[in-house]
C-alpha atoms as a PDB file:
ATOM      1  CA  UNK A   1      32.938  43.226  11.048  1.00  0.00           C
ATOM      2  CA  UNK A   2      29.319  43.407  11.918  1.00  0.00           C
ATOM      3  CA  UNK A   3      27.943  45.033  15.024  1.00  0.00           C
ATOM      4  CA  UNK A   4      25.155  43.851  16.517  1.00  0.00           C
ATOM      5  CA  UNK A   5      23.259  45.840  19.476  1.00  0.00           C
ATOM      6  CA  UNK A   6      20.973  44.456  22.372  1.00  0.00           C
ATOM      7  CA  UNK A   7      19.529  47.342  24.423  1.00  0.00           C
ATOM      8  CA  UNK A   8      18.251  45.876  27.733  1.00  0.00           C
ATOM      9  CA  UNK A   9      14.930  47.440  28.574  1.00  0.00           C
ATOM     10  CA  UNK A  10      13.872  45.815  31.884  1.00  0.00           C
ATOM     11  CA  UNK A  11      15.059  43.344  34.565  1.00  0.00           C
ATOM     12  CA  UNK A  12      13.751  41.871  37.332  1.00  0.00           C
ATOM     13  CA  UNK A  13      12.781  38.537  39.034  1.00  0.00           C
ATOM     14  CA  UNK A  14      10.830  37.523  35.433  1.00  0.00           C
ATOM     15  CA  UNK A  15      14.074  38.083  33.683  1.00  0.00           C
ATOM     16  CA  UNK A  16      16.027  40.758  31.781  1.00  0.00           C
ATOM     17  CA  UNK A  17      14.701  41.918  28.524  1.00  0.00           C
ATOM     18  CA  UNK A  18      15.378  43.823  25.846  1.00  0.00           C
ATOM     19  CA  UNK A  19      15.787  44.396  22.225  1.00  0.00           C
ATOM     20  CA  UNK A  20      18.499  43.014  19.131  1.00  0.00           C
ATOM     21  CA  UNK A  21      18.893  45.792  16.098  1.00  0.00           C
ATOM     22  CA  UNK A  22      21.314  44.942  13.438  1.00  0.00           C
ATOM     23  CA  UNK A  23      21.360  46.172  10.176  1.00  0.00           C
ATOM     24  CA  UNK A  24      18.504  44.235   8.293  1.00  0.00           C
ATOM     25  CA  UNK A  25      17.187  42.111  11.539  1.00  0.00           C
ATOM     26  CA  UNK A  26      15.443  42.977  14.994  1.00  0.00           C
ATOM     27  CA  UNK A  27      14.058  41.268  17.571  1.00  0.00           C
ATOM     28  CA  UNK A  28      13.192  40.685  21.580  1.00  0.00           C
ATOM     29  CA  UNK A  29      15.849  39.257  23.786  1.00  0.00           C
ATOM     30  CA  UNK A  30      15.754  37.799  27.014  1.00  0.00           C
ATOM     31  CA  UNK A  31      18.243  36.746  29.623  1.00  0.00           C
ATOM     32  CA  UNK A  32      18.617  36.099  33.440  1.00  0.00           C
ATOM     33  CA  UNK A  33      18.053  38.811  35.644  1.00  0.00           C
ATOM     34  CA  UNK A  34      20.555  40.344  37.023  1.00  0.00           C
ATOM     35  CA  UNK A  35      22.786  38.772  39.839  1.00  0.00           C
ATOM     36  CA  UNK A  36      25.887  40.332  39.944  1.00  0.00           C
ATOM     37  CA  UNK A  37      26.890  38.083  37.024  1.00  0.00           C
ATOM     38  CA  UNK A  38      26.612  35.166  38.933  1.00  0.00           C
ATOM     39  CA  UNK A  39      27.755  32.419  37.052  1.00  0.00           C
ATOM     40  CA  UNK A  40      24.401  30.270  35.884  1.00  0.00           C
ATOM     41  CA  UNK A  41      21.648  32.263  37.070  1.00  0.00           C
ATOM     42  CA  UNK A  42      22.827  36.422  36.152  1.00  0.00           C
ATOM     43  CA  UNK A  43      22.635  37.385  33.192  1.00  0.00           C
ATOM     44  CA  UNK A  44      26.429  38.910  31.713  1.00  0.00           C
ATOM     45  CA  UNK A  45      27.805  42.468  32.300  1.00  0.00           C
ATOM     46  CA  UNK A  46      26.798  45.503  29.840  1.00  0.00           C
ATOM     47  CA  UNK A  47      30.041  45.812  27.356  1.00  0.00           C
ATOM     48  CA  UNK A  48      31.126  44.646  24.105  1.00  0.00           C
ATOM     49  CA  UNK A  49      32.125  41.009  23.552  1.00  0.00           C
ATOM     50  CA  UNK A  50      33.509  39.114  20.109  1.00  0.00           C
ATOM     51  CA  UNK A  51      30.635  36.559  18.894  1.00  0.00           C
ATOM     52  CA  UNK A  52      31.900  33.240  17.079  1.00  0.00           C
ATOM     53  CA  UNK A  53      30.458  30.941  15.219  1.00  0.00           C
ATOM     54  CA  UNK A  54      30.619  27.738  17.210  1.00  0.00           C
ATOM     55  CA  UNK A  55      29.666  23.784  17.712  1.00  0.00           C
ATOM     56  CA  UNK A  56      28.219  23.787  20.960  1.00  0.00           C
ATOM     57  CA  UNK A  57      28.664  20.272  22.930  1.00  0.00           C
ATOM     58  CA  UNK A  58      25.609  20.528  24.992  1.00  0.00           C
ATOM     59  CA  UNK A  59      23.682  21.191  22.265  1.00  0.00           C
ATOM     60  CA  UNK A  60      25.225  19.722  19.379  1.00  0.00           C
ATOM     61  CA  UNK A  61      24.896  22.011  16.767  1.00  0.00           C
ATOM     62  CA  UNK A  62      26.344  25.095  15.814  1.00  0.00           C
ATOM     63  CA  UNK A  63      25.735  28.300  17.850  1.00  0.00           C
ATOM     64  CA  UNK A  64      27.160  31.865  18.459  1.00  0.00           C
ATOM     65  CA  UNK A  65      29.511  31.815  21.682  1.00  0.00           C
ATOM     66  CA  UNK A  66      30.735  35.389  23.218  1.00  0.00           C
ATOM     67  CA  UNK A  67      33.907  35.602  23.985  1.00  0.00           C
ATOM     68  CA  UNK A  68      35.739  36.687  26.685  1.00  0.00           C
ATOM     69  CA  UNK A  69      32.797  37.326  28.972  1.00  0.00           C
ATOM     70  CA  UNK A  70      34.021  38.084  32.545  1.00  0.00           C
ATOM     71  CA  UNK A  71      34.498  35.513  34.554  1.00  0.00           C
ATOM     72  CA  UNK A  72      32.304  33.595  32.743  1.00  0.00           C
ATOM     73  CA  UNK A  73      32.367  31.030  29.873  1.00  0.00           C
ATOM     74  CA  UNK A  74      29.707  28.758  27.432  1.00  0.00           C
ATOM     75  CA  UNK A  75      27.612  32.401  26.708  1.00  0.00           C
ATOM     76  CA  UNK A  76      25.476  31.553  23.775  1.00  0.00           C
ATOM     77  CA  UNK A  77      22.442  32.529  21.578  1.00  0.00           C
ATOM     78  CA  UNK A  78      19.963  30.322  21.772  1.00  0.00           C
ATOM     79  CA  UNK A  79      15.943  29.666  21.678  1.00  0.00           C
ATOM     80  CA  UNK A  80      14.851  29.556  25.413  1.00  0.00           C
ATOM     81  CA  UNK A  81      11.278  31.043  26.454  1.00  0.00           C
ATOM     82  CA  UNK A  82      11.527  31.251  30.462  1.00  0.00           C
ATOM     83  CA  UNK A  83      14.500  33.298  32.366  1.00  0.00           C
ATOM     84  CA  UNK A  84      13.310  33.953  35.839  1.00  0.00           C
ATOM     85  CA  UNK A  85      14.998  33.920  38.572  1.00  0.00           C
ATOM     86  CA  UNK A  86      14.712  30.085  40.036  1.00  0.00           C
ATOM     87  CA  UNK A  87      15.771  31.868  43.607  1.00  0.00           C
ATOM     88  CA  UNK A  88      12.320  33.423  43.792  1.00  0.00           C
ATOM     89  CA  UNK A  89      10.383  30.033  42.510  1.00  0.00           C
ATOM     90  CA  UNK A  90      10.235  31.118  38.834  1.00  0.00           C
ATOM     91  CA  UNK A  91      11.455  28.891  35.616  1.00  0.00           C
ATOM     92  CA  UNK A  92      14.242  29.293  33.106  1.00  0.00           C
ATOM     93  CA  UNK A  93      15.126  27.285  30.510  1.00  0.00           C
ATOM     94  CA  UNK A  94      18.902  29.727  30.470  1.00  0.00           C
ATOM     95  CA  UNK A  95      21.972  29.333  32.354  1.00  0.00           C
ATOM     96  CA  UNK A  96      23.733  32.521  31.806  1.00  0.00           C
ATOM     97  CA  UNK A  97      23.101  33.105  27.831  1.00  0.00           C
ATOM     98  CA  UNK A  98      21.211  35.046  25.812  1.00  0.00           C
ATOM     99  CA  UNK A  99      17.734  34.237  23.997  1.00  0.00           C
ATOM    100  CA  UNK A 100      15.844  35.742  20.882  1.00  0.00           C
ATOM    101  CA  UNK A 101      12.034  35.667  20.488  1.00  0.00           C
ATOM    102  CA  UNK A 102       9.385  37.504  17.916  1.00  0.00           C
ATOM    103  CA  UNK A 103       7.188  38.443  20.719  1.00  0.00           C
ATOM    104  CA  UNK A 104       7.243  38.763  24.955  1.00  0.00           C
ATOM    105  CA  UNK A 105       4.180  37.547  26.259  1.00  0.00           C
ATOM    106  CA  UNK A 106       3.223  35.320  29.145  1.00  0.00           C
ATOM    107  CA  UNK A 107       3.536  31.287  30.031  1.00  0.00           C
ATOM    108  CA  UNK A 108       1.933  30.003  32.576  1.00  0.00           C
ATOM    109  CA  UNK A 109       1.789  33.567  34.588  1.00  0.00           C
ATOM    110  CA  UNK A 110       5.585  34.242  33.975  1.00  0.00           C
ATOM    111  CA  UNK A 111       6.854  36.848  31.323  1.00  0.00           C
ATOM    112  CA  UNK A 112       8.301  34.623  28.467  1.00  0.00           C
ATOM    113  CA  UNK A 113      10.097  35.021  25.448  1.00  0.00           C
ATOM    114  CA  UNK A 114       7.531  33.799  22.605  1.00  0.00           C
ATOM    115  CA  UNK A 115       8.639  32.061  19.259  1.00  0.00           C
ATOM    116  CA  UNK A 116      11.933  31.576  20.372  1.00  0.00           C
ATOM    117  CA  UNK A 117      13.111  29.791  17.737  1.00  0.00           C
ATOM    118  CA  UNK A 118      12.310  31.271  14.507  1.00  0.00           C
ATOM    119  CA  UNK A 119      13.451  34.062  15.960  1.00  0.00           C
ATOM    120  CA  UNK A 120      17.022  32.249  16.181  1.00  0.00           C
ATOM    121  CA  UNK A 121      16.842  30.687  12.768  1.00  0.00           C
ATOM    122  CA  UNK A 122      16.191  34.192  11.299  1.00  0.00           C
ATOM    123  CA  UNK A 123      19.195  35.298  12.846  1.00  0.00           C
ATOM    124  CA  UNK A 124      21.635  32.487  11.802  1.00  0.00           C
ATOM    125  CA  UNK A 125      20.443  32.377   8.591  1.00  0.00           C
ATOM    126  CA  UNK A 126      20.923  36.298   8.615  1.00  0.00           C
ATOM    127  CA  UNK A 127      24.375  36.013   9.704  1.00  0.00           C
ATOM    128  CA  UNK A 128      25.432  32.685   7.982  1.00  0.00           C
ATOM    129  CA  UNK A 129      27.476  31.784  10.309  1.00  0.00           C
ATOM    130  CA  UNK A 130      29.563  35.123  10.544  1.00  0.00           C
ATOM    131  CA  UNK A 131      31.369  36.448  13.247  1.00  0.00           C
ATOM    132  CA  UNK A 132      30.206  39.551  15.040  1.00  0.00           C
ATOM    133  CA  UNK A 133      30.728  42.374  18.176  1.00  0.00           C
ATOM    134  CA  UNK A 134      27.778  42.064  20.163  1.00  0.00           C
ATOM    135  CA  UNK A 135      27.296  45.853  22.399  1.00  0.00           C
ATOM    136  CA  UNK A 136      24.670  45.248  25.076  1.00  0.00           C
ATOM    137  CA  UNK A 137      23.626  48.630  26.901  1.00  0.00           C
END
C-alpha cells in the first residue's frame, strides 16, 4: 500500500500548513489550526490514518476519507483556499479536513491555499482512486 506524507510546517490563527510528498507527486496543504482537535474548527491529531476512496454526500462525488480519526469523522481531501480560525474573525472554507494547493499566497489579507483544485485533480488522478496511509508529522 502507498504511503503518503504531509509534514506540517506552521500553524496559527491563518491556518496550519504544510507540505504532501508521495512518490511521484508533491504539493502544499492546508488545514485548520490547531484546537485541540476540536471537532469542525481543529485541524486532526499528528499520526497515521487509512485513506479510502469514497462518495462523499455533501459533496457528491468521490473523495478520499481518513479513517479512524480520533474522535472525529467526515475527514476528507478536498480543494478549499481559506482555513483560519473563524474564532479570531478569519474565513475557512474547511471543517476539520485537509486541503491541497500548488501555491500559499494571500486572499484578501489572509494566508490561503492557491489553486486548490488542480492541485486535487493531480492527486486523484495520481492515485486513481487507490487506497492509501496518510503519516502527518
Amino acid at each position: 500500500m502507498r504511503t503518503v506524507r504531509i509534514k506540517r510546517k506552521e500553524s496559527g490563527p491563518h491556518g496550519t500548513f504544510g507540505w504532501l510528498v508521495t512518490e511521484g507527486f508533491s504539493c502544499f496543504t492546508g488545514e485548520l489550526p490547531w484546537l485541540d482537535n476540536a471537532s469542525r474548527v481543529s485541524c486532526i491529531p499528528v499520526g497515521t490514518y487509512d485513506v479510502l476512496w469514497a462518495m462523499s454526500p455533501r459533496f457528491k462525488r468521490y473523495t478520499y476519507r481518513l479513517l479512524n480519526v480520533p474522535d472525529r469523522g467526515g475527514v476528507l481531501i478536498h480543494s478549499a483556499n481559506l482555513m483560519g480560525d473563524k474564532a479570531k474573525g478569519l474565513r475557512a472554507q474547511l471543517e476539520g479536513c485537509i486541503a491541497l494547493g500548488e501555491k500559499v499566497g494571500y486572499m484578501d489579507g489572509q494566508k490561503a491555499l492557491l489553486l486548490s483544485r488542480p492541485a486535487v485533480s493531480a492527486f486523484e488522478r495520481m492515485l486513481g482512486g487507490q487506497s492509501f496511509k496518510l503519516e502527518i508529522s
